[in-house]
C-alpha atoms as a PDB file:
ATOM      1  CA  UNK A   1      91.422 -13.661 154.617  1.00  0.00           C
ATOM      2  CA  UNK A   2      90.845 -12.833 158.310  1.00  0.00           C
ATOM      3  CA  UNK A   3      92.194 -16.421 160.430  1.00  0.00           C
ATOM      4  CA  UNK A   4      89.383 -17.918 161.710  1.00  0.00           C
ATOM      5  CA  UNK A   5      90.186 -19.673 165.487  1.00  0.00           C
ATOM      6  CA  UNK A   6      87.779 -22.626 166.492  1.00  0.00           C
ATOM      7  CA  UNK A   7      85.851 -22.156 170.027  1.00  0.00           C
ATOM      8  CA  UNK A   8      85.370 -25.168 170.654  1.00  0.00           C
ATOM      9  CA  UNK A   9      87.366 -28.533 169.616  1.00  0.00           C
ATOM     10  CA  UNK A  10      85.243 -31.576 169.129  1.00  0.00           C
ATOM     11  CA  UNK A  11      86.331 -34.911 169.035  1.00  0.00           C
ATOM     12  CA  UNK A  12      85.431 -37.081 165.826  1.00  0.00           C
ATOM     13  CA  UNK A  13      85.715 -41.121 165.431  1.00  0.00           C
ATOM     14  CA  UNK A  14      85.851 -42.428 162.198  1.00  0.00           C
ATOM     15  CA  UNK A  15      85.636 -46.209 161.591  1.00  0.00           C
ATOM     16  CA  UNK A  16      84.221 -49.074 160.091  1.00  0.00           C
ATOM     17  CA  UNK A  17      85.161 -51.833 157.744  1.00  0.00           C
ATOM     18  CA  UNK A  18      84.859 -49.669 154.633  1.00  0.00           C
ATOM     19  CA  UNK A  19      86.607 -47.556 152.687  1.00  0.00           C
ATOM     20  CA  UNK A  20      87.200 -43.719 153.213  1.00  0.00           C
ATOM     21  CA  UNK A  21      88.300 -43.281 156.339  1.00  0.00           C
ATOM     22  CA  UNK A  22      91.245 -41.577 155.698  1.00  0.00           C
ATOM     23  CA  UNK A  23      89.586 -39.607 152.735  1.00  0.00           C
ATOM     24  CA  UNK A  24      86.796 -38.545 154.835  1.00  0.00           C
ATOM     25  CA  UNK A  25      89.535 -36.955 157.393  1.00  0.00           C
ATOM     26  CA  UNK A  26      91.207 -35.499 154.681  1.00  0.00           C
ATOM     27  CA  UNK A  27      88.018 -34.238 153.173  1.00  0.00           C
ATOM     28  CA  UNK A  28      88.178 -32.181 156.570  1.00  0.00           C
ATOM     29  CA  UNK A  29      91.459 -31.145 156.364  1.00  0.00           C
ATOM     30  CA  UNK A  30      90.827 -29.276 153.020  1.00  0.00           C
ATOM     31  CA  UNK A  31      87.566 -27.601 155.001  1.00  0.00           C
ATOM     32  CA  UNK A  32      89.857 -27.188 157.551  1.00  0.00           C
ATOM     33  CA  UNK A  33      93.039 -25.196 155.154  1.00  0.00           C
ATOM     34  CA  UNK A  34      90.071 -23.141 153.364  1.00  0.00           C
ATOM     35  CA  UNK A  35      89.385 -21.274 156.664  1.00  0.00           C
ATOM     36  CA  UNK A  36      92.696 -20.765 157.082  1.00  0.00           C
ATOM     37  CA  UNK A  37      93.292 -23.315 159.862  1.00  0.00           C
ATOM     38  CA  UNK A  38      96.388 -25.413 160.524  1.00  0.00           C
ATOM     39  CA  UNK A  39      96.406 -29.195 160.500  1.00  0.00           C
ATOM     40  CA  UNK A  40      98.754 -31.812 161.744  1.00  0.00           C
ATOM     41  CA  UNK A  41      98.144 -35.417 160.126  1.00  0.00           C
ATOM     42  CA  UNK A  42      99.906 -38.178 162.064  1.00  0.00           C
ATOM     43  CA  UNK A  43      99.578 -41.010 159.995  1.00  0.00           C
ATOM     44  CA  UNK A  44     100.268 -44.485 162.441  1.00  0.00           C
ATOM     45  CA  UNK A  45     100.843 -48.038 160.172  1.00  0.00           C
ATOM     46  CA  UNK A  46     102.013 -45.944 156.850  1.00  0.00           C
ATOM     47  CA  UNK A  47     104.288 -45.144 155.074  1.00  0.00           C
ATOM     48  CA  UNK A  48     103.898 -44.416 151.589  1.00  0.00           C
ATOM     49  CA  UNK A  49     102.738 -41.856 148.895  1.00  0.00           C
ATOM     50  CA  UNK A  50      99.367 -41.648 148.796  1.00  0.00           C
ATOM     51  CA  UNK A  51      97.012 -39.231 146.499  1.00  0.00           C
ATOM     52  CA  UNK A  52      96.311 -37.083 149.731  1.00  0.00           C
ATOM     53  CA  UNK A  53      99.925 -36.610 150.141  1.00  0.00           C
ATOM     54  CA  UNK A  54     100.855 -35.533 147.368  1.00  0.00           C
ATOM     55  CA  UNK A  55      98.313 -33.111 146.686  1.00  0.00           C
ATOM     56  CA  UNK A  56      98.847 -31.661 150.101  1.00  0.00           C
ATOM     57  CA  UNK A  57     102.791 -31.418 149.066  1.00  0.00           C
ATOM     58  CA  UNK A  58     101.645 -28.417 146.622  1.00  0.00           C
ATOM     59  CA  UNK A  59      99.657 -26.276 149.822  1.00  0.00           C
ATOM     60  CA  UNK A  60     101.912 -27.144 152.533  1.00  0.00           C
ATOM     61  CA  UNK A  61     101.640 -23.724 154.415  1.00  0.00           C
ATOM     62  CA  UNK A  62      99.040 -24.664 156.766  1.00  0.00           C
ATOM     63  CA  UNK A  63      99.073 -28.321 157.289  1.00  0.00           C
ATOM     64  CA  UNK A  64     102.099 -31.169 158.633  1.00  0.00           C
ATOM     65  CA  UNK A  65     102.233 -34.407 157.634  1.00  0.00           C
ATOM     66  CA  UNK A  66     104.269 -37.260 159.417  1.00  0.00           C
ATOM     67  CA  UNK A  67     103.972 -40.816 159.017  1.00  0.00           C
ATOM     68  CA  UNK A  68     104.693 -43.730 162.099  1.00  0.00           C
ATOM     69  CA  UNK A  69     104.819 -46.767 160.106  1.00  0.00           C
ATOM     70  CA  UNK A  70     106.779 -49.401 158.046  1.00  0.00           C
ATOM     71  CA  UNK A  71     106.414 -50.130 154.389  1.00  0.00           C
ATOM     72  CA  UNK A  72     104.463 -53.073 155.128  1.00  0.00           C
ATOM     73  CA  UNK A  73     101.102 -52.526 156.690  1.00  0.00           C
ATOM     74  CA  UNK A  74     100.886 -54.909 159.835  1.00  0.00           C
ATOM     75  CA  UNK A  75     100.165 -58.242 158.153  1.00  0.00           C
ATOM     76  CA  UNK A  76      97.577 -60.645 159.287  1.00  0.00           C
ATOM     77  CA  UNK A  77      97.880 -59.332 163.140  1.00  0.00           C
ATOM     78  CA  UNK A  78     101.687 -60.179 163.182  1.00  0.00           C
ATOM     79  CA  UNK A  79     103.042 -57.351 164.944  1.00  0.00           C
ATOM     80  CA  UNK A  80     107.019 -56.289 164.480  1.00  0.00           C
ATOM     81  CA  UNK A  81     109.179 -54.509 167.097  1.00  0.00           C
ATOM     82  CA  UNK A  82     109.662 -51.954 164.545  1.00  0.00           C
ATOM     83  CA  UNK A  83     105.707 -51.597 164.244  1.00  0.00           C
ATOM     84  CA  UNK A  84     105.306 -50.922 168.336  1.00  0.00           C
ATOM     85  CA  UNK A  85     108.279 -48.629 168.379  1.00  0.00           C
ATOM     86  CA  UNK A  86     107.059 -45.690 165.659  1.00  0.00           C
ATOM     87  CA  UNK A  87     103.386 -46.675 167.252  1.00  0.00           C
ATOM     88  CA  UNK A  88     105.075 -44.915 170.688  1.00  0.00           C
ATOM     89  CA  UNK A  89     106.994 -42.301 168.591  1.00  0.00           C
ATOM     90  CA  UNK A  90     103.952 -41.383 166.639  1.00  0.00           C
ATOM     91  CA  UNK A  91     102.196 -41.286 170.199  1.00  0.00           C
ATOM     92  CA  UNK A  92     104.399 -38.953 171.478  1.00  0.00           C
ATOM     93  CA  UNK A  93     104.575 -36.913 168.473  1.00  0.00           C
ATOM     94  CA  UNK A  94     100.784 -36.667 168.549  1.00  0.00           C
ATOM     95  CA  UNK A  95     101.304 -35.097 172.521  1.00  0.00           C
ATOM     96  CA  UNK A  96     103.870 -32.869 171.606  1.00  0.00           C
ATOM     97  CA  UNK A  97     101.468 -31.171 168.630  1.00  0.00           C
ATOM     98  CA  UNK A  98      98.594 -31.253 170.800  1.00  0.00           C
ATOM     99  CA  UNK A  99      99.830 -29.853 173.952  1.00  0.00           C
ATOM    100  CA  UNK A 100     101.538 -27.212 171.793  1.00  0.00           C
ATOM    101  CA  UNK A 101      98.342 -25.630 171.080  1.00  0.00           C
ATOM    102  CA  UNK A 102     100.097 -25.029 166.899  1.00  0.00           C
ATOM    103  CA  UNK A 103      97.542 -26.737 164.948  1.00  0.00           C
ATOM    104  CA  UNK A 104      93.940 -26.213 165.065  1.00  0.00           C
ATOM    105  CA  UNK A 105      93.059 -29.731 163.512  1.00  0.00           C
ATOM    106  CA  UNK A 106      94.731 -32.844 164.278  1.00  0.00           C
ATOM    107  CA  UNK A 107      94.303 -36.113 162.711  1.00  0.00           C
ATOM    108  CA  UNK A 108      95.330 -39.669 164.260  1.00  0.00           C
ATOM    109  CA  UNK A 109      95.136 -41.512 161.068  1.00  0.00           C
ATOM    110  CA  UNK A 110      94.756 -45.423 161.752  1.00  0.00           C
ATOM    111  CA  UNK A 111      95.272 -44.987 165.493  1.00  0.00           C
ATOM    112  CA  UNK A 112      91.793 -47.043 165.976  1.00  0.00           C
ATOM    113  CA  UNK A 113      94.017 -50.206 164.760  1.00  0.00           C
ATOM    114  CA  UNK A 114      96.733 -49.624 166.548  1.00  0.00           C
ATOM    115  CA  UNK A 115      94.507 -49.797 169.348  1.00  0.00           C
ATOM    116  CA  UNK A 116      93.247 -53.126 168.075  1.00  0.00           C
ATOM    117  CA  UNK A 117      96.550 -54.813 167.307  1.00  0.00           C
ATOM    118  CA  UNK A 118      97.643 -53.709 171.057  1.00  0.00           C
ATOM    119  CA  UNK A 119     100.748 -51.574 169.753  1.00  0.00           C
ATOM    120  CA  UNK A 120      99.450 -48.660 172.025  1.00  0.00           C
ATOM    121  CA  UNK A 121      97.421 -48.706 175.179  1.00  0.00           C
ATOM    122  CA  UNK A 122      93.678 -47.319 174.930  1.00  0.00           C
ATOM    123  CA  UNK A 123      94.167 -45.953 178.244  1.00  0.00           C
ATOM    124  CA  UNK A 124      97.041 -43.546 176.652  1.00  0.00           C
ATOM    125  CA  UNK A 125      94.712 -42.529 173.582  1.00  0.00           C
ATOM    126  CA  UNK A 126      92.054 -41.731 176.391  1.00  0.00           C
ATOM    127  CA  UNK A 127      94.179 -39.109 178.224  1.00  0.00           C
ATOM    128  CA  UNK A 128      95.059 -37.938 174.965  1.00  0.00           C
ATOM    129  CA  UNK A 129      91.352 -36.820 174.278  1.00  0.00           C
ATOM    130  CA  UNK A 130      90.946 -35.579 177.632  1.00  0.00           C
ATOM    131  CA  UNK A 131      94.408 -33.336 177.538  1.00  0.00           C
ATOM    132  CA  UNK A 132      93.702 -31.700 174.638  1.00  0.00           C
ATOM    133  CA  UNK A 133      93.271 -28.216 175.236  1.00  0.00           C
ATOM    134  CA  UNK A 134      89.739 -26.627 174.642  1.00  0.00           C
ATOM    135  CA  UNK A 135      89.709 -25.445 171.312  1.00  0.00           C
ATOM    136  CA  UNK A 136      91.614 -27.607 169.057  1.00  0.00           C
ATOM    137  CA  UNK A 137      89.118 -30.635 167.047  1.00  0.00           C
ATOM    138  CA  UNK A 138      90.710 -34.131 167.274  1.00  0.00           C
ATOM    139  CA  UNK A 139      89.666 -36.890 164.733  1.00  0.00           C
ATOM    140  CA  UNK A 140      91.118 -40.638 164.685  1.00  0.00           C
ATOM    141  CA  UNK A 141      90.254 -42.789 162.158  1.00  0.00           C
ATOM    142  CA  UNK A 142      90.452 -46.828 161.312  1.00  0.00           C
ATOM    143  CA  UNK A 143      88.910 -49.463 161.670  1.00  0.00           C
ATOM    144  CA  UNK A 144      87.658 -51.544 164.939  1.00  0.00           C
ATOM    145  CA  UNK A 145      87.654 -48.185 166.791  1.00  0.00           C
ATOM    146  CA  UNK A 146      87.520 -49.754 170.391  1.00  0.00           C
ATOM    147  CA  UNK A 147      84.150 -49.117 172.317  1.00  0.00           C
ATOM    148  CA  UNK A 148      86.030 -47.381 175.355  1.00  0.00           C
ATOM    149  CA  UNK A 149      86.727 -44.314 172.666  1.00  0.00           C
ATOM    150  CA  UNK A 150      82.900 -43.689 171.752  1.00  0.00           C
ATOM    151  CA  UNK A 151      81.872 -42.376 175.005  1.00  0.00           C
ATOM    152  CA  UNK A 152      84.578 -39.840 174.095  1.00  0.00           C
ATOM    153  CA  UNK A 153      83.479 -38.999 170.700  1.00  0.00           C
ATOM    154  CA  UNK A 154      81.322 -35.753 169.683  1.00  0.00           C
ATOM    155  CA  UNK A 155      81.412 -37.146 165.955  1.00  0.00           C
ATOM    156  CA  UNK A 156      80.587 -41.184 166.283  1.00  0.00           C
ATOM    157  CA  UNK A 157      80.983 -42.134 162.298  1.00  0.00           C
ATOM    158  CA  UNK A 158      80.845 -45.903 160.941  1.00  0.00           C
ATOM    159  CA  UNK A 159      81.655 -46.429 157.494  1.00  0.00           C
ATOM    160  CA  UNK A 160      80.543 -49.608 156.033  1.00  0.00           C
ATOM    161  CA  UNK A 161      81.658 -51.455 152.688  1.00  0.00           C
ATOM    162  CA  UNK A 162      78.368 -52.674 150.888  1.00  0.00           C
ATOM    163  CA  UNK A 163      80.358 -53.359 147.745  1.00  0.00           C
ATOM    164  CA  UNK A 164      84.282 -53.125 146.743  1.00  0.00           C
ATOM    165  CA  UNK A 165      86.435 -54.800 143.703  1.00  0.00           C
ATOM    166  CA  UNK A 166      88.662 -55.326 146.482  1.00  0.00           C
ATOM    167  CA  UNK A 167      86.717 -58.298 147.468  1.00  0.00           C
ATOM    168  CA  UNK A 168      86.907 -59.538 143.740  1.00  0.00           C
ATOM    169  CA  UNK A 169      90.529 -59.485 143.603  1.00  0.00           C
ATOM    170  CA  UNK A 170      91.184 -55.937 142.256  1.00  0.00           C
ATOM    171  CA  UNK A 171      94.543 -54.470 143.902  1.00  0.00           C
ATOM    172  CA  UNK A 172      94.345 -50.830 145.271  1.00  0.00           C
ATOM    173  CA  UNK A 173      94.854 -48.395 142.601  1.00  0.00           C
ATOM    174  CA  UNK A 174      96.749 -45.362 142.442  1.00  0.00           C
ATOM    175  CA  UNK A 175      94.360 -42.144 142.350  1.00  0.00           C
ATOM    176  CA  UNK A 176      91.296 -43.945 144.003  1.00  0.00           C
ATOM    177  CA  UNK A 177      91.826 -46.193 146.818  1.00  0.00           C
ATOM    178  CA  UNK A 178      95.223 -44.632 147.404  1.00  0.00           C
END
């Protein structure tokens, strides 16, 4: 198959308080690989196996992966050092890719609540969007995207949660929510 180049690089925000926010930039990511186009994931706040990663293990040609995060999700707003630190690294990770004009997709997974726990500064996510070279599409997901962003946004997306087990007690299960 011929590689297909993008044009033009949009910029997508993907939040909300329910599920799928990940999943639906993933969902892009596999749109993304069937063209033939390379994608960089930077995952901020993880760092575990997740379905996504593993199946993207198998078809690793076109696409990167790196996680900036603990095993323990931030916990009830308490951030650690640790947290703050990969937050920067991850930051500066995500320049590096975009600025070297590699990938055609990038992903800021859970950078909205980084912004909202204060480990990064919005103004730094901001210059971000407007440094990114022409063509490349930039999506960054989580919830409590800050309202600065949407004026930024070509895609404005708001998942809500209507109903979840999660809110019945049911822990995350392997396959589904992770």
């Amino acid at each position: 198959m011929k590689k297909y180049k993008l044009d033009k690089g949009y910029v997508h925000i993907i939040t909300g308080d329910g599920p799928g926010k990940t999943t639906t930039a993933f969902g892009l990511a596999v749109r993304a690989l069937g063209w033939g186009l390379k994608v960089c994931v930077i995952q901020f706040l993880k760092r575990r196996t997740s379905g996504e990663i593993l199946f993207f293990k198998r078809y690793r040609k076109n696409i990167v992966i790196r996680q900036f995060g603990t095993k323990t999700f931030v916990n009830k707003g308490i951030v650690s050092p640790e947290d703050i630190k990969l937050a920067i690294k991850g930051l500066e990770y995500a320049r590096k890719i975009i600025l070297s004009r590699k990938f055609d997709l990038v992903i800021l997974d859970e950078v909205n609540i980084v912004l909202h726990f204060g480990l990064l500064k919005i103004d730094d996510i901001i210059f971000l969007i407007k440094s990114k070279p022409e063509n490349i599409e930039l999506v960054l997901t989580g919830r409590n995207a800050p309202q600065e962003l949407f004026d930024y946004a070509d895609y404005l997306i708001k998942i809500d949660c209507l109903r979840h087990p999660f809110s019945r007690g049911q822990v995350a299960r392997k396959g589904i929510e992770f």
